[in-house]
PDBML (XML) file of the C-alpha atoms, coordinates in Angstrom:
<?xml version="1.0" encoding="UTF-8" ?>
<PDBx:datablock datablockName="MODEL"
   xmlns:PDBx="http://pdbml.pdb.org/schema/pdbx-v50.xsd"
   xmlns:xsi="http://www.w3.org/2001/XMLSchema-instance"
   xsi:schemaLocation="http://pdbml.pdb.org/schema/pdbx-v50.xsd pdbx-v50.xsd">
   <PDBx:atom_siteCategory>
      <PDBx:atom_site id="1">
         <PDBx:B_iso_or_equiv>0.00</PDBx:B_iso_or_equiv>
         <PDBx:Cartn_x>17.225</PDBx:Cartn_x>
         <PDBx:Cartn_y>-31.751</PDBx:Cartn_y>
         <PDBx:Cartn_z>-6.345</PDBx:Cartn_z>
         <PDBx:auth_asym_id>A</PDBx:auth_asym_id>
         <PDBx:auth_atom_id>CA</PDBx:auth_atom_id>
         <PDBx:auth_comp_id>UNK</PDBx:auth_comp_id>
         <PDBx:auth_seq_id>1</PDBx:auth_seq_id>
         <PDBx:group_PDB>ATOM</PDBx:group_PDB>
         <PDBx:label_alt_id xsi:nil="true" />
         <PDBx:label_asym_id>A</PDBx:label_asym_id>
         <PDBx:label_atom_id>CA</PDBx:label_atom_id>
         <PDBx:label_comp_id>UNK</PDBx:label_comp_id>
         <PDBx:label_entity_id>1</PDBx:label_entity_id>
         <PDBx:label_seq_id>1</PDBx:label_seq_id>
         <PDBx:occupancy>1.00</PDBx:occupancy>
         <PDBx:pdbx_PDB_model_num>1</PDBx:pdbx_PDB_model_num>
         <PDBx:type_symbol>C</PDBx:type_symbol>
      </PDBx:atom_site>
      <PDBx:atom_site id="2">
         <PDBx:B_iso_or_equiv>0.00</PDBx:B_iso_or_equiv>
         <PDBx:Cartn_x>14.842</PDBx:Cartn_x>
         <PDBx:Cartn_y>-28.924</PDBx:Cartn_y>
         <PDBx:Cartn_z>-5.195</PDBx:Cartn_z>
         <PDBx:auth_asym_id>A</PDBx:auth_asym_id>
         <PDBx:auth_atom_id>CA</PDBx:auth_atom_id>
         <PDBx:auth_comp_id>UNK</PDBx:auth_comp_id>
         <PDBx:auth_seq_id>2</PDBx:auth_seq_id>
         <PDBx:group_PDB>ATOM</PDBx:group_PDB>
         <PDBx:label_alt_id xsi:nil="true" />
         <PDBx:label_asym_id>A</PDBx:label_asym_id>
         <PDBx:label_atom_id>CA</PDBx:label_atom_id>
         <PDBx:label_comp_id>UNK</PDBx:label_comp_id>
         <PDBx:label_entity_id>1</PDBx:label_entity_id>
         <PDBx:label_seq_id>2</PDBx:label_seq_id>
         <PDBx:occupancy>1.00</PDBx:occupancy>
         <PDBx:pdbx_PDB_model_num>1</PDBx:pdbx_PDB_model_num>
         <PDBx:type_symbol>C</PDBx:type_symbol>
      </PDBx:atom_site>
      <PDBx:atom_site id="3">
         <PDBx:B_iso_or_equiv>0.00</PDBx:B_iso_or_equiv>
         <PDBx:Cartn_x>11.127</PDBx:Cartn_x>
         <PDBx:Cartn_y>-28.692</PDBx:Cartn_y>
         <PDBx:Cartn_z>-7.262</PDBx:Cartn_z>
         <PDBx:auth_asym_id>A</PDBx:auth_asym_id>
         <PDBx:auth_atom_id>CA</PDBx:auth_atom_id>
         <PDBx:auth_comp_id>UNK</PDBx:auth_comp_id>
         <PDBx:auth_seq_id>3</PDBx:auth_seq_id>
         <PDBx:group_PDB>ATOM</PDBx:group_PDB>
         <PDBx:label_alt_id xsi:nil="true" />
         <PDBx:label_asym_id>A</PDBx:label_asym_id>
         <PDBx:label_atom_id>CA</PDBx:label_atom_id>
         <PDBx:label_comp_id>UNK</PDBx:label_comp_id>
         <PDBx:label_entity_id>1</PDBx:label_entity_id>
         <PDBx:label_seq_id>3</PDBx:label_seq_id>
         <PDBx:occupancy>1.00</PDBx:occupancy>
         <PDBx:pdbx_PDB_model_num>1</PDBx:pdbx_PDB_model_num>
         <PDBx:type_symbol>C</PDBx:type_symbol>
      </PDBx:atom_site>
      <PDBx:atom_site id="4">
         <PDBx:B_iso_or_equiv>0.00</PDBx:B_iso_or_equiv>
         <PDBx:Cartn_x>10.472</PDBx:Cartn_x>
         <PDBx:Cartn_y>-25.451</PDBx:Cartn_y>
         <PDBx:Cartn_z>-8.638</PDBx:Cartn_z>
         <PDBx:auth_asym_id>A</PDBx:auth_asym_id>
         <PDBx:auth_atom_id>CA</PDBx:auth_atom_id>
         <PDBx:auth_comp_id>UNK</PDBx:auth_comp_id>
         <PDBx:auth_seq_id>4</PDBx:auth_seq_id>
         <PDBx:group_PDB>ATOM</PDBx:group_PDB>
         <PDBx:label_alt_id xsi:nil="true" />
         <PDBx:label_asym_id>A</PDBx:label_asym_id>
         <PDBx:label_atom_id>CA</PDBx:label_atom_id>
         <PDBx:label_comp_id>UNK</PDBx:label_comp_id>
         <PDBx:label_entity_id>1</PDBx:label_entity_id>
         <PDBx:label_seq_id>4</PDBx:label_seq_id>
         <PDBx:occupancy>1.00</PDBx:occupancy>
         <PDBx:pdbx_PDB_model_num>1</PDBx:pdbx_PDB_model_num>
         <PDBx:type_symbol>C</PDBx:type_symbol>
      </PDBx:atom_site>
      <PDBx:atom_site id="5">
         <PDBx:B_iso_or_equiv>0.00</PDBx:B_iso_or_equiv>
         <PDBx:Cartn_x>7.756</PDBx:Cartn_x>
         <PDBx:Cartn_y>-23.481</PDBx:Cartn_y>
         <PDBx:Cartn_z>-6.164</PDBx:Cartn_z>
         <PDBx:auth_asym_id>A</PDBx:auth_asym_id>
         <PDBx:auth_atom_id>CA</PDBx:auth_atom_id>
         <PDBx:auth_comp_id>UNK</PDBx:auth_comp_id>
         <PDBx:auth_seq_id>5</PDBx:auth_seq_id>
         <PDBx:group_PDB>ATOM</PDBx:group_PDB>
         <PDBx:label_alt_id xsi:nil="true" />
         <PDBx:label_asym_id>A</PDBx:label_asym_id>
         <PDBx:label_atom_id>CA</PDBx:label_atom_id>
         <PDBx:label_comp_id>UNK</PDBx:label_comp_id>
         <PDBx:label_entity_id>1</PDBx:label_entity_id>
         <PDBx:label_seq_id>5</PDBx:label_seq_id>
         <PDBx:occupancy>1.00</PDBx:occupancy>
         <PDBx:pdbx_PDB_model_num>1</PDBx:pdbx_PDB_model_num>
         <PDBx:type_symbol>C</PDBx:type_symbol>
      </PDBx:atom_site>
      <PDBx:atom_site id="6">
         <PDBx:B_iso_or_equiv>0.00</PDBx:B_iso_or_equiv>
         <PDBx:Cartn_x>5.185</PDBx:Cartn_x>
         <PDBx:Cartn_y>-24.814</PDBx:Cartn_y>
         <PDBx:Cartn_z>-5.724</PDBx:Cartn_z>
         <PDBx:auth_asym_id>A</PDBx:auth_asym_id>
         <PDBx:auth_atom_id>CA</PDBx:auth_atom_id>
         <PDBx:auth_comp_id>UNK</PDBx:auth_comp_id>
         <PDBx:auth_seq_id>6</PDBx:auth_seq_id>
         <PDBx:group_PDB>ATOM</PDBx:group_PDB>
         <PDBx:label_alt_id xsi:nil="true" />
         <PDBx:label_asym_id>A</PDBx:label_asym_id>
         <PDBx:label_atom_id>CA</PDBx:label_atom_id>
         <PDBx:label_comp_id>UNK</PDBx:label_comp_id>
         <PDBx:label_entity_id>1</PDBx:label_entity_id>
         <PDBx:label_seq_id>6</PDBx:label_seq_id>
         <PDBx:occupancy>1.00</PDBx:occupancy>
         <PDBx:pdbx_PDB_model_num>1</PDBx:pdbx_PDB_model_num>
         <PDBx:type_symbol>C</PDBx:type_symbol>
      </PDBx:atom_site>
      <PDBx:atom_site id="7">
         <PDBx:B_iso_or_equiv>0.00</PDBx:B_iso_or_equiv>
         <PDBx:Cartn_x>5.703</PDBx:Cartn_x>
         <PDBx:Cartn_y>-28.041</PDBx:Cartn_y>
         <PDBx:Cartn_z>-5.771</PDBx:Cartn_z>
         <PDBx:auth_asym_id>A</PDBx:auth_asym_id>
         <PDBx:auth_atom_id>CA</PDBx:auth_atom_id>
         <PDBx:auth_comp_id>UNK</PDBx:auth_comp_id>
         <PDBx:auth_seq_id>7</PDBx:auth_seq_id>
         <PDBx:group_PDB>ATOM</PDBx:group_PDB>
         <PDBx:label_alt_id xsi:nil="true" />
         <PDBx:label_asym_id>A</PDBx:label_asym_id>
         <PDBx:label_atom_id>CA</PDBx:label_atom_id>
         <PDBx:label_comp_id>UNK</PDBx:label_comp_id>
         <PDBx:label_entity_id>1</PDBx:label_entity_id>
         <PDBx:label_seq_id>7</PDBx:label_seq_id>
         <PDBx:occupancy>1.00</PDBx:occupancy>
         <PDBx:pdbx_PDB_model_num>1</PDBx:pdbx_PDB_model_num>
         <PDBx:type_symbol>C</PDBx:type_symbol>
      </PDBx:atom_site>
      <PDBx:atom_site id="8">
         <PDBx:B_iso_or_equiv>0.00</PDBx:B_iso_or_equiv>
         <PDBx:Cartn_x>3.689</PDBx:Cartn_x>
         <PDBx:Cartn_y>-31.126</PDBx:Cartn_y>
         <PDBx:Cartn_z>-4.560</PDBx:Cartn_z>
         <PDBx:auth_asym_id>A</PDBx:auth_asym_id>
         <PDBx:auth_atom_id>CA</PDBx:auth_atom_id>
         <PDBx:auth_comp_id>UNK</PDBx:auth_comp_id>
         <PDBx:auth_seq_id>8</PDBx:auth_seq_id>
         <PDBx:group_PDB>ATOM</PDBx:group_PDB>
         <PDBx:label_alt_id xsi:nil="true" />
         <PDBx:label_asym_id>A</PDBx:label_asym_id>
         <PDBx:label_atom_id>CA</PDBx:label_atom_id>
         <PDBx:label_comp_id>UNK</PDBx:label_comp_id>
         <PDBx:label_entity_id>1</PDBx:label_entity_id>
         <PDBx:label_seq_id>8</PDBx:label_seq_id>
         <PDBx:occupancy>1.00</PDBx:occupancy>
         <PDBx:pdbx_PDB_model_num>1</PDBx:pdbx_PDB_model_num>
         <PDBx:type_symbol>C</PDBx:type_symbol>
      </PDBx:atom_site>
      <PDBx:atom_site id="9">
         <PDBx:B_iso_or_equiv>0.00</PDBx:B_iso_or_equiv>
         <PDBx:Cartn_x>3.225</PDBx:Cartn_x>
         <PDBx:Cartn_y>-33.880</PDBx:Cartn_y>
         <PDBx:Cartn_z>-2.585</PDBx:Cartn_z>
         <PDBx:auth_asym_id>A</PDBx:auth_asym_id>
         <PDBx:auth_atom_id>CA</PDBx:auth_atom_id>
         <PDBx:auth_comp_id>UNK</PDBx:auth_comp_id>
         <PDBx:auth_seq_id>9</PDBx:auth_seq_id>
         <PDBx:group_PDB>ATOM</PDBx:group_PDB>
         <PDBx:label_alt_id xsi:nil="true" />
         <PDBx:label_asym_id>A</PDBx:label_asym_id>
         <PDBx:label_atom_id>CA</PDBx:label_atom_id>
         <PDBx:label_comp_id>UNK</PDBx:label_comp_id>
         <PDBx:label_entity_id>1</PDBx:label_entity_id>
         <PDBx:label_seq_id>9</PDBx:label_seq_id>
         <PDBx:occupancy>1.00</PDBx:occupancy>
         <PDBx:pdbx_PDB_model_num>1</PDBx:pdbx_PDB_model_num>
         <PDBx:type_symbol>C</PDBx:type_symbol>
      </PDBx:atom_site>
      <PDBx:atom_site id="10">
         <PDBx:B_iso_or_equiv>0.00</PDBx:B_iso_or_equiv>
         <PDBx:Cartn_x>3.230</PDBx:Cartn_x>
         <PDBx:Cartn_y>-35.951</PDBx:Cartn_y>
         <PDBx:Cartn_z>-5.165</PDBx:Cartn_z>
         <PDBx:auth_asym_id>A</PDBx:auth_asym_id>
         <PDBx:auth_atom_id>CA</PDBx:auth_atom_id>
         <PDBx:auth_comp_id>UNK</PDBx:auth_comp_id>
         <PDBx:auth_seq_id>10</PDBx:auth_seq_id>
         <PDBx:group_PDB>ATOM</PDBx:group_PDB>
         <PDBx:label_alt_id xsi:nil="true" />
         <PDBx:label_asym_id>A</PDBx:label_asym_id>
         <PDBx:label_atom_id>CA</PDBx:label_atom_id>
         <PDBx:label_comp_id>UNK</PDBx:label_comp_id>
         <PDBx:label_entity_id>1</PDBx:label_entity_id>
         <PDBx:label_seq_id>10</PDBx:label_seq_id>
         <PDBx:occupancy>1.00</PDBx:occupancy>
         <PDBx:pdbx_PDB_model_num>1</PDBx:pdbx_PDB_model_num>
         <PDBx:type_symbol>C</PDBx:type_symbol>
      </PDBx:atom_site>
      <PDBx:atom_site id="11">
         <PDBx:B_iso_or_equiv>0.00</PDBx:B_iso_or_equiv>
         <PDBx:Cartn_x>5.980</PDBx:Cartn_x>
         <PDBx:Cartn_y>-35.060</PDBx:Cartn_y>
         <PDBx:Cartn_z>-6.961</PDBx:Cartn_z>
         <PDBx:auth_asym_id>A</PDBx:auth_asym_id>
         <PDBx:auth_atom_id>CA</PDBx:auth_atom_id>
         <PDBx:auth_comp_id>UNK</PDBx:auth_comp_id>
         <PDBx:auth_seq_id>11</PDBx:auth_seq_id>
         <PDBx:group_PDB>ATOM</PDBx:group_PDB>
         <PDBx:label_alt_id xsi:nil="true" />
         <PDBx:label_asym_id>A</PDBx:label_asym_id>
         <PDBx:label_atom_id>CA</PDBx:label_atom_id>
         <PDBx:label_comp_id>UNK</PDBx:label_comp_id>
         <PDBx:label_entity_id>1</PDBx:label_entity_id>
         <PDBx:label_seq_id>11</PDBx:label_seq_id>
         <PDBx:occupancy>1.00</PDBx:occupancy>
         <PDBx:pdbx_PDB_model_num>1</PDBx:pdbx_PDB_model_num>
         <PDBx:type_symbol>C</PDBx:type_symbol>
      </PDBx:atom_site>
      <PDBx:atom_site id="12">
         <PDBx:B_iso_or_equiv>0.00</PDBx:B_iso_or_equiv>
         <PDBx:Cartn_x>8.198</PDBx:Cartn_x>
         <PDBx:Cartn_y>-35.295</PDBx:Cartn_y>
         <PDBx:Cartn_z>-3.663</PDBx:Cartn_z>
         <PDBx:auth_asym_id>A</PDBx:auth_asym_id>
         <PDBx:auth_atom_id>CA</PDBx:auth_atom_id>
         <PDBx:auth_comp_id>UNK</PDBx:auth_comp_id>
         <PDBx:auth_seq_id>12</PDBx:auth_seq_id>
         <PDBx:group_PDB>ATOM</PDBx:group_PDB>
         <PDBx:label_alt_id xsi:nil="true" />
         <PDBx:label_asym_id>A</PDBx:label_asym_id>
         <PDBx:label_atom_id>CA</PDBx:label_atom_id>
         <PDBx:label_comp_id>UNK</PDBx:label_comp_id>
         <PDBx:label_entity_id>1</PDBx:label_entity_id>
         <PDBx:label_seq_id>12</PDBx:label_seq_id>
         <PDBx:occupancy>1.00</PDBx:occupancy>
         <PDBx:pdbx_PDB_model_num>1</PDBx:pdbx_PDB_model_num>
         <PDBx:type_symbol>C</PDBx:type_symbol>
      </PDBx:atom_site>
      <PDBx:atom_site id="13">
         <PDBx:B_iso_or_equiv>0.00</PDBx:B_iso_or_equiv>
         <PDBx:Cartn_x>7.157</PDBx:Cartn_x>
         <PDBx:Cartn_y>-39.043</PDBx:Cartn_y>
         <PDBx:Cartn_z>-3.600</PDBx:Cartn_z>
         <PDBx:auth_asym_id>A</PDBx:auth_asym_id>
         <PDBx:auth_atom_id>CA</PDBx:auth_atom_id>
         <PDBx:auth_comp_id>UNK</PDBx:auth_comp_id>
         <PDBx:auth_seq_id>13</PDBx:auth_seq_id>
         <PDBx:group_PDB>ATOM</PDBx:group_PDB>
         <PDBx:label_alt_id xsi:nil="true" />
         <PDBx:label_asym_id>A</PDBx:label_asym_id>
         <PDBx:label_atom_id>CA</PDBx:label_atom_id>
         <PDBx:label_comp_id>UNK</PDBx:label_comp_id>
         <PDBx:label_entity_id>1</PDBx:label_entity_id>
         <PDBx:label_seq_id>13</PDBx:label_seq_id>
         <PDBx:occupancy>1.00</PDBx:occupancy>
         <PDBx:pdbx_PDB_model_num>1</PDBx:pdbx_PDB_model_num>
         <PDBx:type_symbol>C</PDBx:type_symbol>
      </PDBx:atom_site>
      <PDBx:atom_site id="14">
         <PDBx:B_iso_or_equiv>0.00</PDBx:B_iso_or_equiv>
         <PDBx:Cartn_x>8.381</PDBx:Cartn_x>
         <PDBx:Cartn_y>-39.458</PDBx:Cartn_y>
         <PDBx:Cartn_z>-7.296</PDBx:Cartn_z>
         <PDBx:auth_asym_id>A</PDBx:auth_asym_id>
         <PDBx:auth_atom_id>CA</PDBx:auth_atom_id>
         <PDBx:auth_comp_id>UNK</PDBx:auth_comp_id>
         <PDBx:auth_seq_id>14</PDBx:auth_seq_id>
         <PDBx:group_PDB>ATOM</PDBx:group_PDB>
         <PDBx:label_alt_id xsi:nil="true" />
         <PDBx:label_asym_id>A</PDBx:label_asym_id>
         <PDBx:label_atom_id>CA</PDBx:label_atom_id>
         <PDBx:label_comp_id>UNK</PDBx:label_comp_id>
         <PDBx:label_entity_id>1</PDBx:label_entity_id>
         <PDBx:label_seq_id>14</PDBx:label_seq_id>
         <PDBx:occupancy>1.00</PDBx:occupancy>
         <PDBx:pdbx_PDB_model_num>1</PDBx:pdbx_PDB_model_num>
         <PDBx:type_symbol>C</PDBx:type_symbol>
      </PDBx:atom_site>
      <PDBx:atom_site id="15">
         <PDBx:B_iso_or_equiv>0.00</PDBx:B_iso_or_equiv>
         <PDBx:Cartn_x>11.142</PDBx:Cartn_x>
         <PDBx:Cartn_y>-38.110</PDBx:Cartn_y>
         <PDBx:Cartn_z>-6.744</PDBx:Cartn_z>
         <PDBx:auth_asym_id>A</PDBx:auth_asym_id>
         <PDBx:auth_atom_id>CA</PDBx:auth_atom_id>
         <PDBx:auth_comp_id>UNK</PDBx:auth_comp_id>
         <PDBx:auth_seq_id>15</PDBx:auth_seq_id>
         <PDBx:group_PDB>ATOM</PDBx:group_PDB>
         <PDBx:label_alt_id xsi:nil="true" />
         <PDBx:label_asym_id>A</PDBx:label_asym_id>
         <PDBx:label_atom_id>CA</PDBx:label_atom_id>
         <PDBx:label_comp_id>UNK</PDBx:label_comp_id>
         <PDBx:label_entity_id>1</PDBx:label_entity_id>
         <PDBx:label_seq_id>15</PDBx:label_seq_id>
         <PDBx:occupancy>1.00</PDBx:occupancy>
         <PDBx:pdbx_PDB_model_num>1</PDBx:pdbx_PDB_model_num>
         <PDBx:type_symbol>C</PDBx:type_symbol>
      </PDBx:atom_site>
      <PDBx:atom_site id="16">
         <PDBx:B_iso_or_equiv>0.00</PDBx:B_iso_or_equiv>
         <PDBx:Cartn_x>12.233</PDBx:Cartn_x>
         <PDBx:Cartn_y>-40.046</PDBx:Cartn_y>
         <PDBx:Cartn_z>-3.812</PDBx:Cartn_z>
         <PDBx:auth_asym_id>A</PDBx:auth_asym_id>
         <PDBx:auth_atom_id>CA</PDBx:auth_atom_id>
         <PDBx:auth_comp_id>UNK</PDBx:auth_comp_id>
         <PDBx:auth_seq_id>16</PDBx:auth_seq_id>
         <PDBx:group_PDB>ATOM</PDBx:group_PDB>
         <PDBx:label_alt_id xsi:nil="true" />
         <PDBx:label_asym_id>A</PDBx:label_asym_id>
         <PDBx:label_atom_id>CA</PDBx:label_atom_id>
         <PDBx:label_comp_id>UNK</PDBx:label_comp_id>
         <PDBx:label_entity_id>1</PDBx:label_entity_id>
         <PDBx:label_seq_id>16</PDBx:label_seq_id>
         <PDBx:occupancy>1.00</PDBx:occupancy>
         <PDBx:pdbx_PDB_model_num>1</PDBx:pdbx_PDB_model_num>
         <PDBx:type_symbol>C</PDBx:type_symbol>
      </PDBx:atom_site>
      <PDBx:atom_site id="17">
         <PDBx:B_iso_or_equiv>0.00</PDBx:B_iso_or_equiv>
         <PDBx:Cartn_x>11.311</PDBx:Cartn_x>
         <PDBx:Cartn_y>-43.039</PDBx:Cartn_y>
         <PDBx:Cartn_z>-5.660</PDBx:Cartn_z>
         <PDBx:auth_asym_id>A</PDBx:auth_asym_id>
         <PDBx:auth_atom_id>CA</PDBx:auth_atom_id>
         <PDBx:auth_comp_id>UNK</PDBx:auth_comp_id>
         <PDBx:auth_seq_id>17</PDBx:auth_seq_id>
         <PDBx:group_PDB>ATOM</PDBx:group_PDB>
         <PDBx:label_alt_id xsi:nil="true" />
         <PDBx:label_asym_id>A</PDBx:label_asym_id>
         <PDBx:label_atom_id>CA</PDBx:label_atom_id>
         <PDBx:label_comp_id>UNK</PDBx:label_comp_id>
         <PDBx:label_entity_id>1</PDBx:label_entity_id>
         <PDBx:label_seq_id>17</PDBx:label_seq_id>
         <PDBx:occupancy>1.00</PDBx:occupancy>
         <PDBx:pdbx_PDB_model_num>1</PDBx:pdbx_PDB_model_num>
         <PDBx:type_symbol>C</PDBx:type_symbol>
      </PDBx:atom_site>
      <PDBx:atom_site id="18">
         <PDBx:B_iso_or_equiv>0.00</PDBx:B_iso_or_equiv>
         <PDBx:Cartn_x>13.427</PDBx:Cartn_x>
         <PDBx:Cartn_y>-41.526</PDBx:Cartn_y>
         <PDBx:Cartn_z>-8.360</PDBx:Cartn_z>
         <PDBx:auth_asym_id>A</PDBx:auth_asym_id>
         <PDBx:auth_atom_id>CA</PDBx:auth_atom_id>
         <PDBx:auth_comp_id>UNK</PDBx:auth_comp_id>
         <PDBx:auth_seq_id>18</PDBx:auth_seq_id>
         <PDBx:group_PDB>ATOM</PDBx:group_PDB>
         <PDBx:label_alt_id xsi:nil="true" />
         <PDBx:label_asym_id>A</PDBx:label_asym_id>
         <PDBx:label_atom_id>CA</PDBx:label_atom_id>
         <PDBx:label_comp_id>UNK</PDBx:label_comp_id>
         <PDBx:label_entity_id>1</PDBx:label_entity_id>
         <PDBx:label_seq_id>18</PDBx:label_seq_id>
         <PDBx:occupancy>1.00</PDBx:occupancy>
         <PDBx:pdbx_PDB_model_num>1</PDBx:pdbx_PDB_model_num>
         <PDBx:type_symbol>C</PDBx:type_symbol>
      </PDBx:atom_site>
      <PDBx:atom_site id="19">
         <PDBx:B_iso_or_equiv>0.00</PDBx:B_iso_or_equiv>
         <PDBx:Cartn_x>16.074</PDBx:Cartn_x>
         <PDBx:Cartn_y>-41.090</PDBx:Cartn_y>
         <PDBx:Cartn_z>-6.061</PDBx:Cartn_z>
         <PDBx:auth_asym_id>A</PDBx:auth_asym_id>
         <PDBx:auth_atom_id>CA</PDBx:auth_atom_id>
         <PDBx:auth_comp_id>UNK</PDBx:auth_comp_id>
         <PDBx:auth_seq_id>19</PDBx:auth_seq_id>
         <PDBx:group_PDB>ATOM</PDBx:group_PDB>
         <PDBx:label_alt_id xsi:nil="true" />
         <PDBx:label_asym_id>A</PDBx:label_asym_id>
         <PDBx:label_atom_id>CA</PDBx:label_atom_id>
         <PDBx:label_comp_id>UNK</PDBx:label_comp_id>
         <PDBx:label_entity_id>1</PDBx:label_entity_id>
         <PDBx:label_seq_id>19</PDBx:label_seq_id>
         <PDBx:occupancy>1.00</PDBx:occupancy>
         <PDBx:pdbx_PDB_model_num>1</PDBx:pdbx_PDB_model_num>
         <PDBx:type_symbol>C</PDBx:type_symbol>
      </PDBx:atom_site>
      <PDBx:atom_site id="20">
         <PDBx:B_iso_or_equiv>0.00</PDBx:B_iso_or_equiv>
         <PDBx:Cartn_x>16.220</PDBx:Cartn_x>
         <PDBx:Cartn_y>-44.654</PDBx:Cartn_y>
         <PDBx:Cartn_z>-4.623</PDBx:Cartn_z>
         <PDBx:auth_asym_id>A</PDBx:auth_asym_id>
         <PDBx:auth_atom_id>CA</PDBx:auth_atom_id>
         <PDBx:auth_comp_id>UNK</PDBx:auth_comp_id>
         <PDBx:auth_seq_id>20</PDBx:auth_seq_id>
         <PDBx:group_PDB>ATOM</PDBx:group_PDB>
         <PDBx:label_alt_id xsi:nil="true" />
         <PDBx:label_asym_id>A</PDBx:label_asym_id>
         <PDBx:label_atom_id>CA</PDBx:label_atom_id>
         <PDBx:label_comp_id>UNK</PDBx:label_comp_id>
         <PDBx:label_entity_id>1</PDBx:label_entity_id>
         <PDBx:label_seq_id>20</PDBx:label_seq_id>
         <PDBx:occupancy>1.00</PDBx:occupancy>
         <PDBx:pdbx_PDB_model_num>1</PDBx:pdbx_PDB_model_num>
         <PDBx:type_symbol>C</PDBx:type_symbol>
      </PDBx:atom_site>
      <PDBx:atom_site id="21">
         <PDBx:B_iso_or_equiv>0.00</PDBx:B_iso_or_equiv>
         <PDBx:Cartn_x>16.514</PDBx:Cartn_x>
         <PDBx:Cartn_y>-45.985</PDBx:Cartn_y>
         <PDBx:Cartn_z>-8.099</PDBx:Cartn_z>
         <PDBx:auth_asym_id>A</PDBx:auth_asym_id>
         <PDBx:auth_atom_id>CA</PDBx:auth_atom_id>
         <PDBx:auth_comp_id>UNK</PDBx:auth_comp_id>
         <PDBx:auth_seq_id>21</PDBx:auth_seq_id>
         <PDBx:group_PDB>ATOM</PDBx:group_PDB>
         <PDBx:label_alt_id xsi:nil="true" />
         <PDBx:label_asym_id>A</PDBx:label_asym_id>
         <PDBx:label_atom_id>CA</PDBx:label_atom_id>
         <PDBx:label_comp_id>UNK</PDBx:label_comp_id>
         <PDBx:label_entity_id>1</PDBx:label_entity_id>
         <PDBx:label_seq_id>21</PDBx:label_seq_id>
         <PDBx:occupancy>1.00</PDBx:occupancy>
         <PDBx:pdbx_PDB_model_num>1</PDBx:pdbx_PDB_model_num>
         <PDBx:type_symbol>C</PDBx:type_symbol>
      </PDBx:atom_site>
      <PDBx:atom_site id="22">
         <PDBx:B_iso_or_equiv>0.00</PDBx:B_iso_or_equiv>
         <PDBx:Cartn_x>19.305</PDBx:Cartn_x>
         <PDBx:Cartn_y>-43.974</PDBx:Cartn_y>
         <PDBx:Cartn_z>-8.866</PDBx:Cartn_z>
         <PDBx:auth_asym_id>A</PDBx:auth_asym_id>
         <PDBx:auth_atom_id>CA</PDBx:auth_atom_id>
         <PDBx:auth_comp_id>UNK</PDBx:auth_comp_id>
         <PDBx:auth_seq_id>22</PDBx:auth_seq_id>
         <PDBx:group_PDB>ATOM</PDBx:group_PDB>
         <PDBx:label_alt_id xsi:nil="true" />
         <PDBx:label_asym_id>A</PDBx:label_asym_id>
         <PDBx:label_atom_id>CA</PDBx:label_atom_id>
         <PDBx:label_comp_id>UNK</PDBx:label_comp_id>
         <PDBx:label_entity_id>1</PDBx:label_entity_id>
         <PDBx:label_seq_id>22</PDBx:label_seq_id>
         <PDBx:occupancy>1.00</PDBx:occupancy>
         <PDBx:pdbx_PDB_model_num>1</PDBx:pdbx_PDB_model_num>
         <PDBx:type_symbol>C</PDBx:type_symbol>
      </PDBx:atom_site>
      <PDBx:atom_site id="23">
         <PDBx:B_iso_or_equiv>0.00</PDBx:B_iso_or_equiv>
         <PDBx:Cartn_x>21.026</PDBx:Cartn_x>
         <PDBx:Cartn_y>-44.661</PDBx:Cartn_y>
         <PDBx:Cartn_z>-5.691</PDBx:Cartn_z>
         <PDBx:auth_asym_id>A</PDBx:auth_asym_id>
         <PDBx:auth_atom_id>CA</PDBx:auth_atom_id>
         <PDBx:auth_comp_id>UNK</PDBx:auth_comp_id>
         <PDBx:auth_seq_id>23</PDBx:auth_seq_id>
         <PDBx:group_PDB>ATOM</PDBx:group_PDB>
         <PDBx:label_alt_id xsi:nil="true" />
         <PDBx:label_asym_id>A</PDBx:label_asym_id>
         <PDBx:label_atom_id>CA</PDBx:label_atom_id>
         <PDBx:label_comp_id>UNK</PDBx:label_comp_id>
         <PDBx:label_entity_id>1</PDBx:label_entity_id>
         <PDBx:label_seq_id>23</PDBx:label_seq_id>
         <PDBx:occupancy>1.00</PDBx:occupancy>
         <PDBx:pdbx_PDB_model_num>1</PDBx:pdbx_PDB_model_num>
         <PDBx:type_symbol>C</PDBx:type_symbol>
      </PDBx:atom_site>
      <PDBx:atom_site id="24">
         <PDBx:B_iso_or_equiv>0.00</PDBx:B_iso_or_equiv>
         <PDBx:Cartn_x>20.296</PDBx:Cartn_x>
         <PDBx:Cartn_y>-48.876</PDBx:Cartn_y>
         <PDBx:Cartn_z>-6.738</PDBx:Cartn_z>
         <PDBx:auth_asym_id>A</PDBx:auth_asym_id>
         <PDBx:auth_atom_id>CA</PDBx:auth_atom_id>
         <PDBx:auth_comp_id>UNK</PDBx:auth_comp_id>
         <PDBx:auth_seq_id>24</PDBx:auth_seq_id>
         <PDBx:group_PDB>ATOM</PDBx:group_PDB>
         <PDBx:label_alt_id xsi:nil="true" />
         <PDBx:label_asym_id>A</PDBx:label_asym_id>
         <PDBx:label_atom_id>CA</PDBx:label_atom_id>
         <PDBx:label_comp_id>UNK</PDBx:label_comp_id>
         <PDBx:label_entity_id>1</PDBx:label_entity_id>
         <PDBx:label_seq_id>24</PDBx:label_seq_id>
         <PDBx:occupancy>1.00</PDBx:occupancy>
         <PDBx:pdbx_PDB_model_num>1</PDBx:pdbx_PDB_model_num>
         <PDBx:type_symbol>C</PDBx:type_symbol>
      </PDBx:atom_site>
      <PDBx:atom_site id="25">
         <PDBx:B_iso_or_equiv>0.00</PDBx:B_iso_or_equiv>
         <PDBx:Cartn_x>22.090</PDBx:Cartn_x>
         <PDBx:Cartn_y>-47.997</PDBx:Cartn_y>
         <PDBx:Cartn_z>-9.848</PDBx:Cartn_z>
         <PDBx:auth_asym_id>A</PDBx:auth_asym_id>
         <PDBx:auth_atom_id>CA</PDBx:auth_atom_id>
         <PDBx:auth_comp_id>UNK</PDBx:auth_comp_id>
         <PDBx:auth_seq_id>25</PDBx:auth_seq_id>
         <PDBx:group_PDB>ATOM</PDBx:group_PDB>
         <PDBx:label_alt_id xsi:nil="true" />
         <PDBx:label_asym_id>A</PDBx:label_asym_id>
         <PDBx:label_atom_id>CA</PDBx:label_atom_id>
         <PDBx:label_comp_id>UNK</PDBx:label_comp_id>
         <PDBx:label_entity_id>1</PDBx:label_entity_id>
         <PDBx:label_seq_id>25</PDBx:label_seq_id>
         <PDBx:occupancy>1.00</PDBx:occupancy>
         <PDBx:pdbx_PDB_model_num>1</PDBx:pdbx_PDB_model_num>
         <PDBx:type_symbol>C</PDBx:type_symbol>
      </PDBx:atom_site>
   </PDBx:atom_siteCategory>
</PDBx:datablock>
């Protein structure tokens, strides 16, 4: 899902690592 504006790098990496665990499940 999209950040709100603004976001950062970061939070992109999170996310993705976020996502993969998700996707495990």
């Amino acid at each position: 899902a999209a950040l709100p504006e603004g976001h950062s790098a970061l939070a992109e990496q999170a996310g993705a690592a976020f996502v993969e665990s998700i996707d495990a499940f």
